[in-house]
C-alpha atoms as a PDB file:
ATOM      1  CA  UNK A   1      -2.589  72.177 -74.850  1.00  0.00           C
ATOM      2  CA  UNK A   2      -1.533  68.227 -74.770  1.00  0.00           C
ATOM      3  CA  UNK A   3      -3.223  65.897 -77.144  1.00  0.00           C
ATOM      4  CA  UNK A   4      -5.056  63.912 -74.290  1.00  0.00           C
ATOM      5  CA  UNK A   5      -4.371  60.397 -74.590  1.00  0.00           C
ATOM      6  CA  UNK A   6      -6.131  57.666 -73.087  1.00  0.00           C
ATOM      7  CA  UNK A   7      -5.057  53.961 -73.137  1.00  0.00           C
ATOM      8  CA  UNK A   8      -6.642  51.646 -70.367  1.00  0.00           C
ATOM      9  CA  UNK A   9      -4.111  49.019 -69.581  1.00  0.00           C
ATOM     10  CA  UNK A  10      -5.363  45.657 -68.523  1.00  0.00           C
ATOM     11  CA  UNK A  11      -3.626  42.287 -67.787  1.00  0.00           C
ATOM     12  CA  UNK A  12      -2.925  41.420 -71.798  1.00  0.00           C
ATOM     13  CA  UNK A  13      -0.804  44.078 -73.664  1.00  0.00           C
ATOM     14  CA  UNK A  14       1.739  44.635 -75.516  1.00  0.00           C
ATOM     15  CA  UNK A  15       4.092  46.637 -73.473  1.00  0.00           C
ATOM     16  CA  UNK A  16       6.905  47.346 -76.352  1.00  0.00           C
ATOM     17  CA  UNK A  17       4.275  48.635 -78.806  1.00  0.00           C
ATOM     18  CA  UNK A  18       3.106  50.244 -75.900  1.00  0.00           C
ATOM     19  CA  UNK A  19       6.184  52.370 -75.022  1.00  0.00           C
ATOM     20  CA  UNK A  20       6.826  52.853 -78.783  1.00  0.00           C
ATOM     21  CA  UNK A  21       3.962  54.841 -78.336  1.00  0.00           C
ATOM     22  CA  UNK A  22       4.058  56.944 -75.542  1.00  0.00           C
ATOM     23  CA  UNK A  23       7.831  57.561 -74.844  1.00  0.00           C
ATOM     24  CA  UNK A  24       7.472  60.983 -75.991  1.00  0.00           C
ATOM     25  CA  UNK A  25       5.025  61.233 -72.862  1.00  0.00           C
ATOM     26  CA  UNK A  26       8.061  61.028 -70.533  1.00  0.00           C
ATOM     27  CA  UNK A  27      10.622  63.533 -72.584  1.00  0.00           C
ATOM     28  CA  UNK A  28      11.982  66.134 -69.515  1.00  0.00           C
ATOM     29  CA  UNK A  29      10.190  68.979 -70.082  1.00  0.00           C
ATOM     30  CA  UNK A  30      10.948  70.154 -66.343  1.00  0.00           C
ATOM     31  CA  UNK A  31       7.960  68.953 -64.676  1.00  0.00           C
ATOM     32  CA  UNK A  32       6.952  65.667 -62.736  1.00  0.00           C
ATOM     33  CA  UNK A  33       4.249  63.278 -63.863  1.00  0.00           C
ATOM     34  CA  UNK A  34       1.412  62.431 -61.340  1.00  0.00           C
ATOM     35  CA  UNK A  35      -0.227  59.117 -60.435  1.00  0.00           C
ATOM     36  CA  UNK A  36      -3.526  59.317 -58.792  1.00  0.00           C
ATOM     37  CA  UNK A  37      -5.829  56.538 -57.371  1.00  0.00           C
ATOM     38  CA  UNK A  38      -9.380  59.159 -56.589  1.00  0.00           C
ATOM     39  CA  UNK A  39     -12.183  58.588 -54.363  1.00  0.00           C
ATOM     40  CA  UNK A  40     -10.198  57.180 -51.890  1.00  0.00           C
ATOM     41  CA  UNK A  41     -11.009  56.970 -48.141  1.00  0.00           C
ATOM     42  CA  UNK A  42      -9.238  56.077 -44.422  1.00  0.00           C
ATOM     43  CA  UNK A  43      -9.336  52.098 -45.430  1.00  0.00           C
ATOM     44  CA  UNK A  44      -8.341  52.659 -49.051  1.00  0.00           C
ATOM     45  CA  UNK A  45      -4.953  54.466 -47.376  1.00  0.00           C
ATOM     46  CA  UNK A  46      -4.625  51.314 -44.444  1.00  0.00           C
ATOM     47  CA  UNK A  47      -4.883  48.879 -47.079  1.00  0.00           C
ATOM     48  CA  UNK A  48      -2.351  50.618 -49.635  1.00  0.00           C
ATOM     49  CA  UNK A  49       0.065  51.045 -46.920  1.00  0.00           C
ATOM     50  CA  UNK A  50      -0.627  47.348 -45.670  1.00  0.00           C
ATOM     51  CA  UNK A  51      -0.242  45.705 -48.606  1.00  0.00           C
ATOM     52  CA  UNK A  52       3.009  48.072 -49.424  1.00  0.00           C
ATOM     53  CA  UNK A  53       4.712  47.010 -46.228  1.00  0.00           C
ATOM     54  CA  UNK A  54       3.924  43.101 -47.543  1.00  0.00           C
ATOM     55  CA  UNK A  55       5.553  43.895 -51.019  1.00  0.00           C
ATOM     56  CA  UNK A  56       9.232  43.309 -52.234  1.00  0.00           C
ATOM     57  CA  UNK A  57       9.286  47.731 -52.803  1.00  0.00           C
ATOM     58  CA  UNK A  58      11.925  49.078 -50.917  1.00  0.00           C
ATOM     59  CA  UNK A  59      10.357  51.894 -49.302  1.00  0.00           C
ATOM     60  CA  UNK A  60      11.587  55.055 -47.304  1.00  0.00           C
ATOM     61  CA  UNK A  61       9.273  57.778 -45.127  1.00  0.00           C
ATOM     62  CA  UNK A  62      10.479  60.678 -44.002  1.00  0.00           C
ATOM     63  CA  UNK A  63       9.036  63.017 -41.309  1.00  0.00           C
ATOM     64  CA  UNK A  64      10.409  66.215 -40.804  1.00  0.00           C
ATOM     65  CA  UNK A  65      13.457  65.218 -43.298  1.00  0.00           C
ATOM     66  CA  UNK A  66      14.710  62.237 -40.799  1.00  0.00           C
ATOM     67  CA  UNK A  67      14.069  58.562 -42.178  1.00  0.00           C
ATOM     68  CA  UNK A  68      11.742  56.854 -39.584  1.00  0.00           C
ATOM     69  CA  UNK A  69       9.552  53.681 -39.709  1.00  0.00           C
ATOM     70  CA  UNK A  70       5.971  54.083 -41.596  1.00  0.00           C
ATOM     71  CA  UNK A  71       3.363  54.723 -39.255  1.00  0.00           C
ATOM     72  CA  UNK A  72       0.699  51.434 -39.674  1.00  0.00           C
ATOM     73  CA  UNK A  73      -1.864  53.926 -40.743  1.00  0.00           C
ATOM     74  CA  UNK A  74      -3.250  56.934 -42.056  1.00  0.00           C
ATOM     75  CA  UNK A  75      -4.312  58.473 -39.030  1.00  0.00           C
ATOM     76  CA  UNK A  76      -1.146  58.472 -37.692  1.00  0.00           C
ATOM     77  CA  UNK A  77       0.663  59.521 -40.499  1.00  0.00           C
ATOM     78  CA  UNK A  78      -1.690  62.704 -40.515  1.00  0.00           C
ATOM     79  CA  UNK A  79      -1.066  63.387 -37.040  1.00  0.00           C
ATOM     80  CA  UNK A  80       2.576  63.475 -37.868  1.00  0.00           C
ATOM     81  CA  UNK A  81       1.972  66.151 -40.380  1.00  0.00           C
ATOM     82  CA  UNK A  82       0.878  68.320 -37.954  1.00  0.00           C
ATOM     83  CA  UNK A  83       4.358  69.241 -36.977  1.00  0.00           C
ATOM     84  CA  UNK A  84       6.139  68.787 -40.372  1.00  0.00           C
ATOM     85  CA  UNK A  85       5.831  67.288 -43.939  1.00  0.00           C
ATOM     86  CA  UNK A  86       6.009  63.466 -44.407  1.00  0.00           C
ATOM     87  CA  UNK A  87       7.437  61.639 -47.831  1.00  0.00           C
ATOM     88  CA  UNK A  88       6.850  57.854 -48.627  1.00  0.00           C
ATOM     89  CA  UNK A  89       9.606  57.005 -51.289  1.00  0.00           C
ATOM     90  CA  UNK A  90       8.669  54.042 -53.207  1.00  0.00           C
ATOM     91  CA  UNK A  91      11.460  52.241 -54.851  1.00  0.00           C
ATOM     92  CA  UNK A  92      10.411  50.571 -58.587  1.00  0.00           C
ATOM     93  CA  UNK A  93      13.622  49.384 -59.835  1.00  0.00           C
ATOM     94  CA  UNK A  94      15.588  52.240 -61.141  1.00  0.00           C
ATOM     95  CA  UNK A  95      12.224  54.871 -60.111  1.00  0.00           C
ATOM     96  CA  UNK A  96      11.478  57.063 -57.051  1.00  0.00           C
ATOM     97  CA  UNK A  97       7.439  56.764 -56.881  1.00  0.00           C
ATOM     98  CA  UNK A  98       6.897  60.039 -54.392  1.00  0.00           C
ATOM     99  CA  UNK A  99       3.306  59.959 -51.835  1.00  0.00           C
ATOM    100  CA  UNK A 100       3.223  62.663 -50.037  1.00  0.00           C
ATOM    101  CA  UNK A 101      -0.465  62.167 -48.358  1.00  0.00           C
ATOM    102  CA  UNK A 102      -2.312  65.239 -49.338  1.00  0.00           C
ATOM    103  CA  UNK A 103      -6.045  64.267 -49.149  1.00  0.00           C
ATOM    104  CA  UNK A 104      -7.917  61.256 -47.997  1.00  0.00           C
ATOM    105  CA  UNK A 105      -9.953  61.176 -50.780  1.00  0.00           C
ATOM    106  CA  UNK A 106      -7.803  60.698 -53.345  1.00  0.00           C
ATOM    107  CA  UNK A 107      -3.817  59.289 -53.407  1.00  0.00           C
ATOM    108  CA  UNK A 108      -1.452  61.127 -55.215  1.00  0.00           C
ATOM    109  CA  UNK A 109       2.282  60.161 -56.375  1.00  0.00           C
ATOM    110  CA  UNK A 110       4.694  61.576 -58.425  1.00  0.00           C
ATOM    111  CA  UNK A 111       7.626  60.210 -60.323  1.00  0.00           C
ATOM    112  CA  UNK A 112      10.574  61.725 -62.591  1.00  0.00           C
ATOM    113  CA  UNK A 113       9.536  61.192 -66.215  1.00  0.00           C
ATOM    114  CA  UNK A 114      13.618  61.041 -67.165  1.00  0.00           C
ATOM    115  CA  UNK A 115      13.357  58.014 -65.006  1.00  0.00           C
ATOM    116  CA  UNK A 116      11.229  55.995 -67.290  1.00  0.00           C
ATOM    117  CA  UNK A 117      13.477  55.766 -70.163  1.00  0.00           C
ATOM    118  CA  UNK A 118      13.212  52.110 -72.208  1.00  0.00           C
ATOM    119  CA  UNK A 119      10.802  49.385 -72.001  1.00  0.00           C
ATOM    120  CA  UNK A 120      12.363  48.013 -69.206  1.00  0.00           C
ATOM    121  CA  UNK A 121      11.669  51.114 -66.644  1.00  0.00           C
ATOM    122  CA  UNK A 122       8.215  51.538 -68.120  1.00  0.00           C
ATOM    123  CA  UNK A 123       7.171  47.768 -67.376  1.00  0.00           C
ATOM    124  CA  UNK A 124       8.330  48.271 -64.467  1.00  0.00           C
ATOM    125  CA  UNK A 125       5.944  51.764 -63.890  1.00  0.00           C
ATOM    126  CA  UNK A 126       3.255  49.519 -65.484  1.00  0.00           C
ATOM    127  CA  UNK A 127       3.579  46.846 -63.136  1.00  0.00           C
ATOM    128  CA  UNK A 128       3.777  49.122 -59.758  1.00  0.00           C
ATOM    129  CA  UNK A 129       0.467  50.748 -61.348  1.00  0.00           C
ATOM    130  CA  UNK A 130      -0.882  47.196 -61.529  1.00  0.00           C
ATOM    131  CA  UNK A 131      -0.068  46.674 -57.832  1.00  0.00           C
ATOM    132  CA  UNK A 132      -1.651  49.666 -57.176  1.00  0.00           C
ATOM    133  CA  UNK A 133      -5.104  49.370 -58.989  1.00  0.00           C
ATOM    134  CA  UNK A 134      -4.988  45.666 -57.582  1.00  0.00           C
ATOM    135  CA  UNK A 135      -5.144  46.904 -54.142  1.00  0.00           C
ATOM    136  CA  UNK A 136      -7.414  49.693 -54.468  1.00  0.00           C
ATOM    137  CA  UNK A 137      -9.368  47.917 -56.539  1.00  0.00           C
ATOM    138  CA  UNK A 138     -10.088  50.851 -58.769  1.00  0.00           C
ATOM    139  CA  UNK A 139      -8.500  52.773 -61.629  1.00  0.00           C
ATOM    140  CA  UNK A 140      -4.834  54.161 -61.425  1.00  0.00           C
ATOM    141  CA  UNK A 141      -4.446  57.202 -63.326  1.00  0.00           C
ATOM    142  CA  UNK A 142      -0.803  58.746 -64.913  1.00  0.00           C
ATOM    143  CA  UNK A 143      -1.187  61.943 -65.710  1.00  0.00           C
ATOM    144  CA  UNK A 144       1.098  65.320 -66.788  1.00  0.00           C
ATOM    145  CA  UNK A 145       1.899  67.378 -63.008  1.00  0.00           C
ATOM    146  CA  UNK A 146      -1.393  69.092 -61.398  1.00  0.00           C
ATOM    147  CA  UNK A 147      -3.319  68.163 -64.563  1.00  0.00           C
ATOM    148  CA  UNK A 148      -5.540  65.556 -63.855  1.00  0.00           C
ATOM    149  CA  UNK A 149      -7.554  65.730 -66.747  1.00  0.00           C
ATOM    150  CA  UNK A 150      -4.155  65.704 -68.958  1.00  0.00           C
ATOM    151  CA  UNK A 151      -4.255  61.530 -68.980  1.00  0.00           C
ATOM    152  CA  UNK A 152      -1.274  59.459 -70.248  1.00  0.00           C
ATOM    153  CA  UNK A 153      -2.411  56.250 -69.943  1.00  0.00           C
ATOM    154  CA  UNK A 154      -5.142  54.771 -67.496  1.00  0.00           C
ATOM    155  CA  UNK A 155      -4.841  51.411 -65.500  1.00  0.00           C
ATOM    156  CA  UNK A 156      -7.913  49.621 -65.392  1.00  0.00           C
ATOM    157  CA  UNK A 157      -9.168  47.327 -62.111  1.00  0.00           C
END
């Protein structure tokens, strides 16, 4: 099993000691890392994809494998899973953040841990997380893939 590491992440922080740190956390070991926001709900989703529509991120969603618009809300993005799989891609820089809607209650991302590779890539992860946190106004969680309770790092609201 993985050491479990927890570091909460707040506004003041030394991001180079930081990634010192925890690089080893993103060495490819062939498997994704997650990012969950939990006990989400139908307005936690509206305002995330609200306030992601206002935000310099390039975005794409998919539906079906074709690039259409995002749908305004969750609802509608649901309904459009009836028929086939949606993807939000997420643009941070030089990463692909991946939302692929699973459950209301919680939302879940993943990104390619070869992706965050220097200090650079990882402020920028640390800053989308920030977004994040700041408009669910609640924790934003990094973890190792499907292992929520294997933590990397925590960002705090």
């Amino acid at each position: 099993l993985r050491r479990q590491r927890q570091m909460c992440i707040r506004d003041r922080f030394n991001l180079m000691h930081q990634w010192n740190e925890i690089k080893s956390q993103f060495e490819c070991d062939g498997s994704l890392r997650d990012i969950y926001i939990f006990d989400t709900d139908v307005s936690t989703w509206n305002q995330f994809l609200s306030e992601l529509r206002l935000s310099d991120y390039p975005i794409e969603f998919t539906h079906g494998g074709n690039l259409i618009d995002l749908p305004s809300n969750i609802g509608s993005i649901k309904q459009l899973q009836e028929s086939d799989p949606t993807t939000l891609s997420i643009f941070v820089n030089e990463i692909r953040v991946n939302c692929h809607f699973f459950i209301t209650s919680e939302i879940e991302m993943d990104i390619n841990p070869t992706e965050i590779n220097s200090d650079s890539s990882f402020n920028s992860l640390i800053e989308f997380l920030k977004f994040l946190s700041n408009v669910a106004n609640s924790n934003v969680v990094l973890t190792h893939e499907n292992s929520q309770g294997d933590v990397i790092l925590t960002v705090c609201s």
